[in-house]
N, C-alpha and C. Protein backbone atom coordinates (compact mmCIF):
# COMPACT_ATOMS: atom_id res chain seq x y z
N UNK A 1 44.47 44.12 -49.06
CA UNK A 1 44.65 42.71 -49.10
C UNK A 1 44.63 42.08 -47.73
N UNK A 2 45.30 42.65 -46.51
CA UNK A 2 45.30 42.22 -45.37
C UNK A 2 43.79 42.20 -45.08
N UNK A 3 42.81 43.16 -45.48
CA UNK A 3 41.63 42.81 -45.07
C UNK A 3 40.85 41.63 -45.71
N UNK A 4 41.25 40.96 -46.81
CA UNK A 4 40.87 40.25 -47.48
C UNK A 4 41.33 38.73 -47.01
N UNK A 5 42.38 38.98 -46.21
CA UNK A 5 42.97 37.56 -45.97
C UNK A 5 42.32 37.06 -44.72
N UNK A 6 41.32 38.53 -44.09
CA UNK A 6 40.74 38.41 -42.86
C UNK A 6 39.32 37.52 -42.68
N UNK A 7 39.05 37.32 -44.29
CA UNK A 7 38.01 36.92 -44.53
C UNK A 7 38.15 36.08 -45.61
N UNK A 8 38.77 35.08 -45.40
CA UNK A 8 39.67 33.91 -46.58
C UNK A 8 38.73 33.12 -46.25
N UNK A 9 38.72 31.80 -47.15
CA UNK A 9 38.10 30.32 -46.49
C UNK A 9 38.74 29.99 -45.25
N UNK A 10 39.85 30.28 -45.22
CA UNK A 10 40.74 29.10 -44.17
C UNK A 10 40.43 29.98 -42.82
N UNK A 11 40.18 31.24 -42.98
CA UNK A 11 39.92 32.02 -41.48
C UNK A 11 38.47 32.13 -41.55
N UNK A 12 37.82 31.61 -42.32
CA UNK A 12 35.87 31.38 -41.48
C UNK A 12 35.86 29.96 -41.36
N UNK A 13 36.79 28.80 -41.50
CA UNK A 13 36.23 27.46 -41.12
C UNK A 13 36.48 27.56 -40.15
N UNK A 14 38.29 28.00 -39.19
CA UNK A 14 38.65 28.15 -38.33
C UNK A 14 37.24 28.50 -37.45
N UNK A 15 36.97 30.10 -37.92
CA UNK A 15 35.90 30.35 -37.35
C UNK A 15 34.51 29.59 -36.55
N UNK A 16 34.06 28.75 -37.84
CA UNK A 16 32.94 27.77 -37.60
C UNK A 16 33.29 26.96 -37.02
N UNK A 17 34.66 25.96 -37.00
CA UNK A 17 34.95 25.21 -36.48
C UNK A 17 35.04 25.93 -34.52
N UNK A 18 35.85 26.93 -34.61
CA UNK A 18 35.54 27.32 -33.15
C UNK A 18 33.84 27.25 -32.30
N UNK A 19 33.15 27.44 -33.22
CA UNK A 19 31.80 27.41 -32.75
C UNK A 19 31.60 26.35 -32.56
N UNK A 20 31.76 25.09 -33.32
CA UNK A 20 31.55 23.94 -33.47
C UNK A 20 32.17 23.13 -32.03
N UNK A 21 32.90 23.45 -31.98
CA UNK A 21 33.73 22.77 -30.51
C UNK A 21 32.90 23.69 -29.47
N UNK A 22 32.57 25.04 -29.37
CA UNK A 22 31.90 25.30 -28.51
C UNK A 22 30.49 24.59 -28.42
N UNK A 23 30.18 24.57 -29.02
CA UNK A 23 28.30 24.11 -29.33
C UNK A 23 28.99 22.33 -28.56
N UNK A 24 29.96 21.42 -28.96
CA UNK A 24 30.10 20.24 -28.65
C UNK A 24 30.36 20.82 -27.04
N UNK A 25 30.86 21.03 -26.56
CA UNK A 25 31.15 21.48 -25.59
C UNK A 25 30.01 21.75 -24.44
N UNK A 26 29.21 22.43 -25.24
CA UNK A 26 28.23 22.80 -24.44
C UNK A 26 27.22 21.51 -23.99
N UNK A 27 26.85 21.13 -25.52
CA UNK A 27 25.97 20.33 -25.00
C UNK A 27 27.07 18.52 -23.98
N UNK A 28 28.42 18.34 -24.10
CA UNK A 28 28.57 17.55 -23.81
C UNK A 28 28.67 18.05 -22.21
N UNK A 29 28.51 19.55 -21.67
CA UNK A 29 28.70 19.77 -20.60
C UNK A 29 27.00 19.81 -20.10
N UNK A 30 25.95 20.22 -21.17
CA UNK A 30 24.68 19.44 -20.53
C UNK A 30 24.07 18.33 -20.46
N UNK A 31 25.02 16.98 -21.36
CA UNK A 31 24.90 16.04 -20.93
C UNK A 31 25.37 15.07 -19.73
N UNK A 32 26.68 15.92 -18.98
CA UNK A 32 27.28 15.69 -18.10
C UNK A 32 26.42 16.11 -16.54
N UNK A 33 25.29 17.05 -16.81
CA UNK A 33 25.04 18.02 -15.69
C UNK A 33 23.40 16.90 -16.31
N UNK A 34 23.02 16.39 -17.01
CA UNK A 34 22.01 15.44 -16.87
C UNK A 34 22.37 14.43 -16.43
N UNK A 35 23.12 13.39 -16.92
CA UNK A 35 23.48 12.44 -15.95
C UNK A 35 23.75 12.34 -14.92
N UNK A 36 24.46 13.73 -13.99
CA UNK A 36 24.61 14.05 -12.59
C UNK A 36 23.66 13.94 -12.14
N UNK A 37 22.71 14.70 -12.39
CA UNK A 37 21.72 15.11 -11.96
C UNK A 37 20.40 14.09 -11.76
N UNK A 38 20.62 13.48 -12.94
CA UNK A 38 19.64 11.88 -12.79
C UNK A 38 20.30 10.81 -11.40
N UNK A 39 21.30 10.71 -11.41
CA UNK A 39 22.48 9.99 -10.59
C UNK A 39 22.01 10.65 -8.82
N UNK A 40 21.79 11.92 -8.93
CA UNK A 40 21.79 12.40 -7.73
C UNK A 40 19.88 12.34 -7.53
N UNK A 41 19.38 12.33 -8.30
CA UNK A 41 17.60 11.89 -8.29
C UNK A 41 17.83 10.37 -7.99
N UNK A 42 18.13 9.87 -8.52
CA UNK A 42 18.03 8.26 -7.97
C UNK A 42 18.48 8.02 -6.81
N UNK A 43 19.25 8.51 -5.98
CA UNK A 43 19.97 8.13 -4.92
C UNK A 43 18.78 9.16 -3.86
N UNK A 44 18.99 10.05 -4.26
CA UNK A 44 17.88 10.79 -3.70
C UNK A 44 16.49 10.10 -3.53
N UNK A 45 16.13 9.79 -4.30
CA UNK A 45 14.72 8.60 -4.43
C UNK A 45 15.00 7.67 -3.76
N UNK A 46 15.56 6.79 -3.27
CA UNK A 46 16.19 5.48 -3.02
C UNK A 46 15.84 5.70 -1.54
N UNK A 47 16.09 6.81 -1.03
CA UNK A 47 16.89 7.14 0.20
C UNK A 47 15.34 7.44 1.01
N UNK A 48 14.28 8.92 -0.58
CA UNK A 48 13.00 9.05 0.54
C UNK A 48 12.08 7.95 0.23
N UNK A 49 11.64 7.14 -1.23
CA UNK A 49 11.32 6.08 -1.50
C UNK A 49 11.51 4.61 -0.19
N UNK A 50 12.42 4.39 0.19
CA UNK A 50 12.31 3.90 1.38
C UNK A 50 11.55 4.20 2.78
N UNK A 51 11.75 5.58 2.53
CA UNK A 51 11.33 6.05 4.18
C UNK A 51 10.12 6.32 3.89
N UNK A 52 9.11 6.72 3.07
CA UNK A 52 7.99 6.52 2.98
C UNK A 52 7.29 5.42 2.47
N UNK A 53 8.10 4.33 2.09
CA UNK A 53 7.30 3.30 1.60
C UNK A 53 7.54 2.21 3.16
N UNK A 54 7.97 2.73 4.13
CA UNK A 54 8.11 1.93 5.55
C UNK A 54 7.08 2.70 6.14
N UNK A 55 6.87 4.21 6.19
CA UNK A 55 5.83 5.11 6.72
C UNK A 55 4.42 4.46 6.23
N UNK A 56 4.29 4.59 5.42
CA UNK A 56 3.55 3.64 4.50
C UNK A 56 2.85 2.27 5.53
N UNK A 57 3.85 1.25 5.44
CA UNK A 57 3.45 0.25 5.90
C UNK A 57 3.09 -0.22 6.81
N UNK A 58 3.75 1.06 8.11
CA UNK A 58 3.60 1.45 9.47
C UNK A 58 2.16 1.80 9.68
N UNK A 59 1.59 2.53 8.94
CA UNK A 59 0.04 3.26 8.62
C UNK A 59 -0.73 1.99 8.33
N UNK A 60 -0.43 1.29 7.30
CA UNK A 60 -1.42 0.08 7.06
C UNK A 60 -1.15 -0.88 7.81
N UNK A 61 -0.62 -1.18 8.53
CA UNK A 61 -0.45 -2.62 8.96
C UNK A 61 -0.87 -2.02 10.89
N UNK A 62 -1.12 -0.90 11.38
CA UNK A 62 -1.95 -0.05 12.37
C UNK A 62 -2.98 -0.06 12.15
N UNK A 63 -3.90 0.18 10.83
CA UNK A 63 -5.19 0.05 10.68
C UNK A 63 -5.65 -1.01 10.47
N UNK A 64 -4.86 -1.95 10.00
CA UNK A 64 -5.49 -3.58 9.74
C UNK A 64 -5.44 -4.12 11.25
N UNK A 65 -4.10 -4.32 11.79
CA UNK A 65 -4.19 -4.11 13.23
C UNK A 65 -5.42 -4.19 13.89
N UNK A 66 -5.66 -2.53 13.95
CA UNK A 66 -7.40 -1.98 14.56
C UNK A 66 -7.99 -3.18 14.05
N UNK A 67 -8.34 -3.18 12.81
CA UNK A 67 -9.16 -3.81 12.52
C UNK A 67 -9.90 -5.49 12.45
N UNK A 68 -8.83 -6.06 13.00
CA UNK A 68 -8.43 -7.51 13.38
C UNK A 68 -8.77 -7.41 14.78
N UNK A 69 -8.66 -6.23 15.50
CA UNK A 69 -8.49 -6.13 17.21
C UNK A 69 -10.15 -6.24 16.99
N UNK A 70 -10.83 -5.21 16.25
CA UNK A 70 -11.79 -4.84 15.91
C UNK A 70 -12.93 -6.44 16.36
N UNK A 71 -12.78 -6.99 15.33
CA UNK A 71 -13.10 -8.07 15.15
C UNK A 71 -13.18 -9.51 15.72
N UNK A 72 -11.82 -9.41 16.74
CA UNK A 72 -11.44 -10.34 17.58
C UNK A 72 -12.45 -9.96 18.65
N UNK A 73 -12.57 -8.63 19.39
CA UNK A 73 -13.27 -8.06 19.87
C UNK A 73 -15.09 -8.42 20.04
N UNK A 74 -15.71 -8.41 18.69
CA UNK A 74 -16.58 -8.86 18.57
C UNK A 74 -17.00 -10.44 18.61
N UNK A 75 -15.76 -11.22 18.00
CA UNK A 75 -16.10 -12.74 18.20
C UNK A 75 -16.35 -12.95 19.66
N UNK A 76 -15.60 -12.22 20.41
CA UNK A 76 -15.12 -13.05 22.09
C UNK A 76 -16.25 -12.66 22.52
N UNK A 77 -17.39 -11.01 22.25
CA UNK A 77 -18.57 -10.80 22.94
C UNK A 77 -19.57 -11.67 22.13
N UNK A 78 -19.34 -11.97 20.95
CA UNK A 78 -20.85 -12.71 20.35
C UNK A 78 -20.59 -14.39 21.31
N UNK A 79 -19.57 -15.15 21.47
CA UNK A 79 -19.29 -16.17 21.77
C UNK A 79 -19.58 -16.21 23.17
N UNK A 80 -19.36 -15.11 24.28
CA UNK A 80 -19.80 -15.10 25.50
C UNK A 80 -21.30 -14.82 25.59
N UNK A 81 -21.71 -13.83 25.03
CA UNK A 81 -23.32 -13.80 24.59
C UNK A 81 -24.01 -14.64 25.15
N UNK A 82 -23.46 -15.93 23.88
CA UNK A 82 -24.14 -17.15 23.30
C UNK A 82 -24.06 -17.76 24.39
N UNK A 83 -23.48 -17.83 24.99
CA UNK A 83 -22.79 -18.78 26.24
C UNK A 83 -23.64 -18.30 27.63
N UNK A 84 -24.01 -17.30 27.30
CA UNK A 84 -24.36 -17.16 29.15
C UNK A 84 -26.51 -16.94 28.92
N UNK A 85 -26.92 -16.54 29.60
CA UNK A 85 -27.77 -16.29 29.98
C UNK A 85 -29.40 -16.13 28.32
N UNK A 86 -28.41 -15.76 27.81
CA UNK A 86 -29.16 -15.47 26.23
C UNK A 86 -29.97 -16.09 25.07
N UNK A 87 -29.36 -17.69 25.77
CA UNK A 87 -29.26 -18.63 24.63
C UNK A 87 -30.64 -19.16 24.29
N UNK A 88 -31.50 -19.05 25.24
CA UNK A 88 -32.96 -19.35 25.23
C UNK A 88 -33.45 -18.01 24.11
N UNK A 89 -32.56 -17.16 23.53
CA UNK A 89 -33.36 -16.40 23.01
C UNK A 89 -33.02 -16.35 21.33
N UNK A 90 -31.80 -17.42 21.63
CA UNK A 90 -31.25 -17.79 20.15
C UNK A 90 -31.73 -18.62 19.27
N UNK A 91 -32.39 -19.06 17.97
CA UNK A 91 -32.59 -19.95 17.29
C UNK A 91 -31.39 -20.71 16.99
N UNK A 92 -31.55 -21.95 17.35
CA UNK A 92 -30.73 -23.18 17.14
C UNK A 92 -29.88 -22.94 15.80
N UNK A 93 -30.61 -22.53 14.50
CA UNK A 93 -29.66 -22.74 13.21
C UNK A 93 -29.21 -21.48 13.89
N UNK A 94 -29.94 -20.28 13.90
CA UNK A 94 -28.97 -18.73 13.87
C UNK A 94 -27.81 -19.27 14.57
N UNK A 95 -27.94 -19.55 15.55
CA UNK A 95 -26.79 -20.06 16.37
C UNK A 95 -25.54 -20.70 15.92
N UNK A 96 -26.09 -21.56 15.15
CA UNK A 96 -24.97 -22.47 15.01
C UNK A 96 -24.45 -21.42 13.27
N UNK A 97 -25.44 -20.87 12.99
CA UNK A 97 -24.58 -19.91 11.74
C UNK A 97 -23.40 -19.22 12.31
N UNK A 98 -23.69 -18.27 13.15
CA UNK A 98 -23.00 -17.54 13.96
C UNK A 98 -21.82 -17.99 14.23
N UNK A 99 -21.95 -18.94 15.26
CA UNK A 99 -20.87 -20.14 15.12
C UNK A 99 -19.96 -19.92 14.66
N UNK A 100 -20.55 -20.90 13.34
CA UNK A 100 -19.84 -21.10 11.97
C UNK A 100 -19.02 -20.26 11.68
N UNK A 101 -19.69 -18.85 11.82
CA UNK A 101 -18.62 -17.66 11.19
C UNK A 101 -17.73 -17.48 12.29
N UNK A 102 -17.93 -17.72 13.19
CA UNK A 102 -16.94 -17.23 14.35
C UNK A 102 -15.51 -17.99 14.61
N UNK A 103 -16.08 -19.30 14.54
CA UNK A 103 -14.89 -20.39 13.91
C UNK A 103 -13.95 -20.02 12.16
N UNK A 104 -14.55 -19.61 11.43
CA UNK A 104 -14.24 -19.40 10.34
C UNK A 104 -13.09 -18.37 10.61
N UNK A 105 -13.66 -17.37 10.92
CA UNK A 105 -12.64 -15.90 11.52
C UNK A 105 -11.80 -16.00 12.17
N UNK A 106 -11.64 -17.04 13.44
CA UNK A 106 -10.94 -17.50 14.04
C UNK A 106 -9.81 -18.39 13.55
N UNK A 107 -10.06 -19.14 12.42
CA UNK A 107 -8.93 -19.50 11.75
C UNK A 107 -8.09 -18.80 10.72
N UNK A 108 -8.74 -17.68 10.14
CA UNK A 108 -8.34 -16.81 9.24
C UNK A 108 -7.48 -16.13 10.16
N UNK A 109 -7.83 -15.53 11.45
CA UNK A 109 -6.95 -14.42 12.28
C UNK A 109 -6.00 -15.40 12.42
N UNK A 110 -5.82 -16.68 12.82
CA UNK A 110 -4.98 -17.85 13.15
C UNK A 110 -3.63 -17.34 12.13
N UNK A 111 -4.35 -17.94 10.62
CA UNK A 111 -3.22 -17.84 9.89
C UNK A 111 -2.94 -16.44 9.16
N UNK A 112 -3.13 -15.92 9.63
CA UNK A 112 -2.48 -14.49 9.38
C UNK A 112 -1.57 -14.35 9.26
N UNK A 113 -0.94 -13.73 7.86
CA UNK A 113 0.85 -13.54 8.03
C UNK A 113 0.81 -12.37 9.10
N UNK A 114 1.49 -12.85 10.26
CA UNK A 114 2.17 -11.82 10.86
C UNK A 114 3.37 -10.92 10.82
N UNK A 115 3.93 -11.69 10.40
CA UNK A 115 5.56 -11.41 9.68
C UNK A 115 5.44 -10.58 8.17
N UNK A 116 6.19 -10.40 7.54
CA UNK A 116 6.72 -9.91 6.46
C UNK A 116 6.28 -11.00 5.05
N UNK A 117 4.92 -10.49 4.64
CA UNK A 117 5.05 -11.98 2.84
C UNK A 117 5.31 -11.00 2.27
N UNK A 118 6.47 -10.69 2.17
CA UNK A 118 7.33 -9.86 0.97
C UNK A 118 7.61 -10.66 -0.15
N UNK A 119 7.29 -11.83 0.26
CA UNK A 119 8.02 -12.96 -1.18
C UNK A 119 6.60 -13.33 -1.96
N UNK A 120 5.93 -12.84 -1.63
CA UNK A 120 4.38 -12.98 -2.49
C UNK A 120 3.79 -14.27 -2.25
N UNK A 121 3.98 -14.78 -0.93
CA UNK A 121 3.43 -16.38 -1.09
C UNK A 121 1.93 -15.96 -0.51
N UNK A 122 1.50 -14.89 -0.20
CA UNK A 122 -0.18 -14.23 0.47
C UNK A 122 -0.08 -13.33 0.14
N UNK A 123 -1.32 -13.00 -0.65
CA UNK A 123 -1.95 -12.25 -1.00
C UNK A 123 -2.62 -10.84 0.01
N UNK A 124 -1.69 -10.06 0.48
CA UNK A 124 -2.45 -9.70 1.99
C UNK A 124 -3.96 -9.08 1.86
N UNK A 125 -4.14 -8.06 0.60
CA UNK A 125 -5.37 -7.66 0.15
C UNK A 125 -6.09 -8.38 0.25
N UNK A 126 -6.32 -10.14 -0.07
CA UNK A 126 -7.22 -10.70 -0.25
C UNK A 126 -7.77 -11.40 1.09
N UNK A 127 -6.78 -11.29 1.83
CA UNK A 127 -6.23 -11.83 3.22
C UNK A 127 -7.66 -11.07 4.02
N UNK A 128 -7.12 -9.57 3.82
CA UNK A 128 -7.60 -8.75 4.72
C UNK A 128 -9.53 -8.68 4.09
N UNK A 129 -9.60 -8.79 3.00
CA UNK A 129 -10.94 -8.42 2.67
C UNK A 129 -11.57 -9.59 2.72
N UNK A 130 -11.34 -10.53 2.83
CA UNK A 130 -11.70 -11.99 3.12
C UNK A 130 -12.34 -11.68 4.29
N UNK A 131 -11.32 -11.13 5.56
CA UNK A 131 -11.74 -11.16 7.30
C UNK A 131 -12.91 -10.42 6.86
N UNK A 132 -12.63 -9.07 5.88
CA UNK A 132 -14.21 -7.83 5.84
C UNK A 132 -15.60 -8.61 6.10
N UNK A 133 -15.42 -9.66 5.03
CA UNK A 133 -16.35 -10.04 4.64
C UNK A 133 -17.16 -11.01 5.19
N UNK A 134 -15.84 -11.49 6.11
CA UNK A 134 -16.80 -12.40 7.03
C UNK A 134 -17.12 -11.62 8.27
N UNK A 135 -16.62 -10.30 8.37
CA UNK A 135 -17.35 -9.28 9.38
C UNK A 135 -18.10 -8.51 9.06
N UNK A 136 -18.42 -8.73 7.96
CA UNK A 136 -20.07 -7.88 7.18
C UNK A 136 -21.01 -9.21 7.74
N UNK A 137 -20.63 -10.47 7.00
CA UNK A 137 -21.32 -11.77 7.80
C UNK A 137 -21.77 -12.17 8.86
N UNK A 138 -21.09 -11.66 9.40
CA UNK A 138 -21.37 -12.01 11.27
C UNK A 138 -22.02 -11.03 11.89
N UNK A 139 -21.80 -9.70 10.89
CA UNK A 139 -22.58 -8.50 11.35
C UNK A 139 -24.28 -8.61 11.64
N UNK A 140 -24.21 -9.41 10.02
CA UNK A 140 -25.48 -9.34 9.83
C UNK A 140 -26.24 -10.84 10.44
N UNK A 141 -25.58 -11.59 10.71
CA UNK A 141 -25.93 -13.17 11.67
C UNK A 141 -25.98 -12.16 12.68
N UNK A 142 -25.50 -11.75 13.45
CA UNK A 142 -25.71 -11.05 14.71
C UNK A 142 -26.92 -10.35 15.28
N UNK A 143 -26.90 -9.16 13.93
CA UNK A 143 -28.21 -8.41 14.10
C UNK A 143 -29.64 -9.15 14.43
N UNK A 144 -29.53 -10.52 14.07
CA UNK A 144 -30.82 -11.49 14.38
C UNK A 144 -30.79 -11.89 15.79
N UNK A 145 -30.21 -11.58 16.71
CA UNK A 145 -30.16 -11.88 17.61
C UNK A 145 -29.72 -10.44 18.47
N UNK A 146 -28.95 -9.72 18.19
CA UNK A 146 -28.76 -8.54 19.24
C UNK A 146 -29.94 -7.39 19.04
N UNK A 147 -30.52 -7.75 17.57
CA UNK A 147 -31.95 -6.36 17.31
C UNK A 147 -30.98 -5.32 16.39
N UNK A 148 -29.71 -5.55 16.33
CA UNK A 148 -29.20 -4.39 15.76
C UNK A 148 -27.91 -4.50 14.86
N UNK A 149 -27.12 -3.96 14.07
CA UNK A 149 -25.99 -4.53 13.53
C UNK A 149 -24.95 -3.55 14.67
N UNK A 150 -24.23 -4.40 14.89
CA UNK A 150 -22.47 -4.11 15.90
C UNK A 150 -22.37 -3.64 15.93
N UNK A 151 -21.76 -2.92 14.85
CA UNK A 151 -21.52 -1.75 14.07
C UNK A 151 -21.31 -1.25 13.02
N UNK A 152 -22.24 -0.12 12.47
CA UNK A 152 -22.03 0.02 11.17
C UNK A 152 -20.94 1.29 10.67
N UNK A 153 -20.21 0.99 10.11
CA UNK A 153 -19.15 1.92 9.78
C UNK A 153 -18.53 2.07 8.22
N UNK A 154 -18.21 2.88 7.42
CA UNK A 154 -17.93 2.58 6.12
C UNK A 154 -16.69 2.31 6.09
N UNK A 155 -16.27 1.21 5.61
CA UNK A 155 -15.14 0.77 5.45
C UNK A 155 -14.37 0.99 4.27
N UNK A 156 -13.24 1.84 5.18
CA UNK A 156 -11.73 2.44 4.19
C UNK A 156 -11.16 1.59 3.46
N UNK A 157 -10.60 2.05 2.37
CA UNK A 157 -9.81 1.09 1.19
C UNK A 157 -8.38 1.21 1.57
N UNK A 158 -7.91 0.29 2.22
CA UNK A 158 -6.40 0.38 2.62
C UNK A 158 -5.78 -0.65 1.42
N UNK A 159 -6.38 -0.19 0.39
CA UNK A 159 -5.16 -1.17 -0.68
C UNK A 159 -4.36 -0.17 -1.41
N UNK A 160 -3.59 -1.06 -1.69
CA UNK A 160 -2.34 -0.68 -2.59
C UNK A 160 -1.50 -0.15 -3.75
């Protein structure tokens, strides 16, 4: 009979029920070690998420840089060009196209956010491919007059 009482209802719920608190147990101790663990990923993220999204900006805003220097570069030699000794070899419209673009560029580099448009009031992508395009423009106004294009180079996608 003692072996019989070993194996009653009331000593296998006990039983199951012990499992039952273990199994809760467990998983409320792997829900505890997920939420840690998410908690310590986010803070973790936060921390390299910053430092590469400044690395980041350090890299692009160096190559746009170049590339504005780039360009400034070329206005000041096409504009002295024009200006000295050459001009007998320029057609009047080419000329004044040229110009045109050179003034154009010159106001675009003007208003350039220099600072931070973190608040979205410029578009900087559009900013920057705008200048491209009027330095594909001037490239090719140029070539009518220097025999050659500036320079030809394939231009990198520094977007976002």
């Amino acid at each position: 009979m003692s072996e019989h009482n070993k194996h009653s209802p009331s000593s296998s719920s006990q039983f199951f029920g012990d499992i039952d608190d273990a199994f809760d147990k467990i998983i409320h101790m792997e829900q505890n070690f997920y939420e840690n663990g998410k908690e310590l990923g986010m803070q973790h993220a936060a921390l390299v998420g910053k430092e590469e999204g400044f690395n980041f900006g350090v890299a692009y805003g160096r190559k746009v840089g170049k590339e504005i220097g780039e360009l400034i570069g070329l206005c000041i030699f096409l504009k002295n060009y024009l200006k000295n000794d050459h001009e007998e070899r320029v057609l009047s419209a080419t000329r004044e196209k040229i110009i045109s673009t050179i003034l154009q560029i010159e106001s675009l580099v003007k208003d350039f956010p220099w600072d931070n448009p973190a608040n979205g009031s410029v578009n900087l992508e559009e900013f920057v491919e705008n200048l491209r395009n009027k330095k594909k423009l001037l490239e090719i106004r140029s070539k009518q007059i220097l025999g050659k294009v500036t320079s030809v180079q394939k231009q990198q996608d520094y977007s976002f």
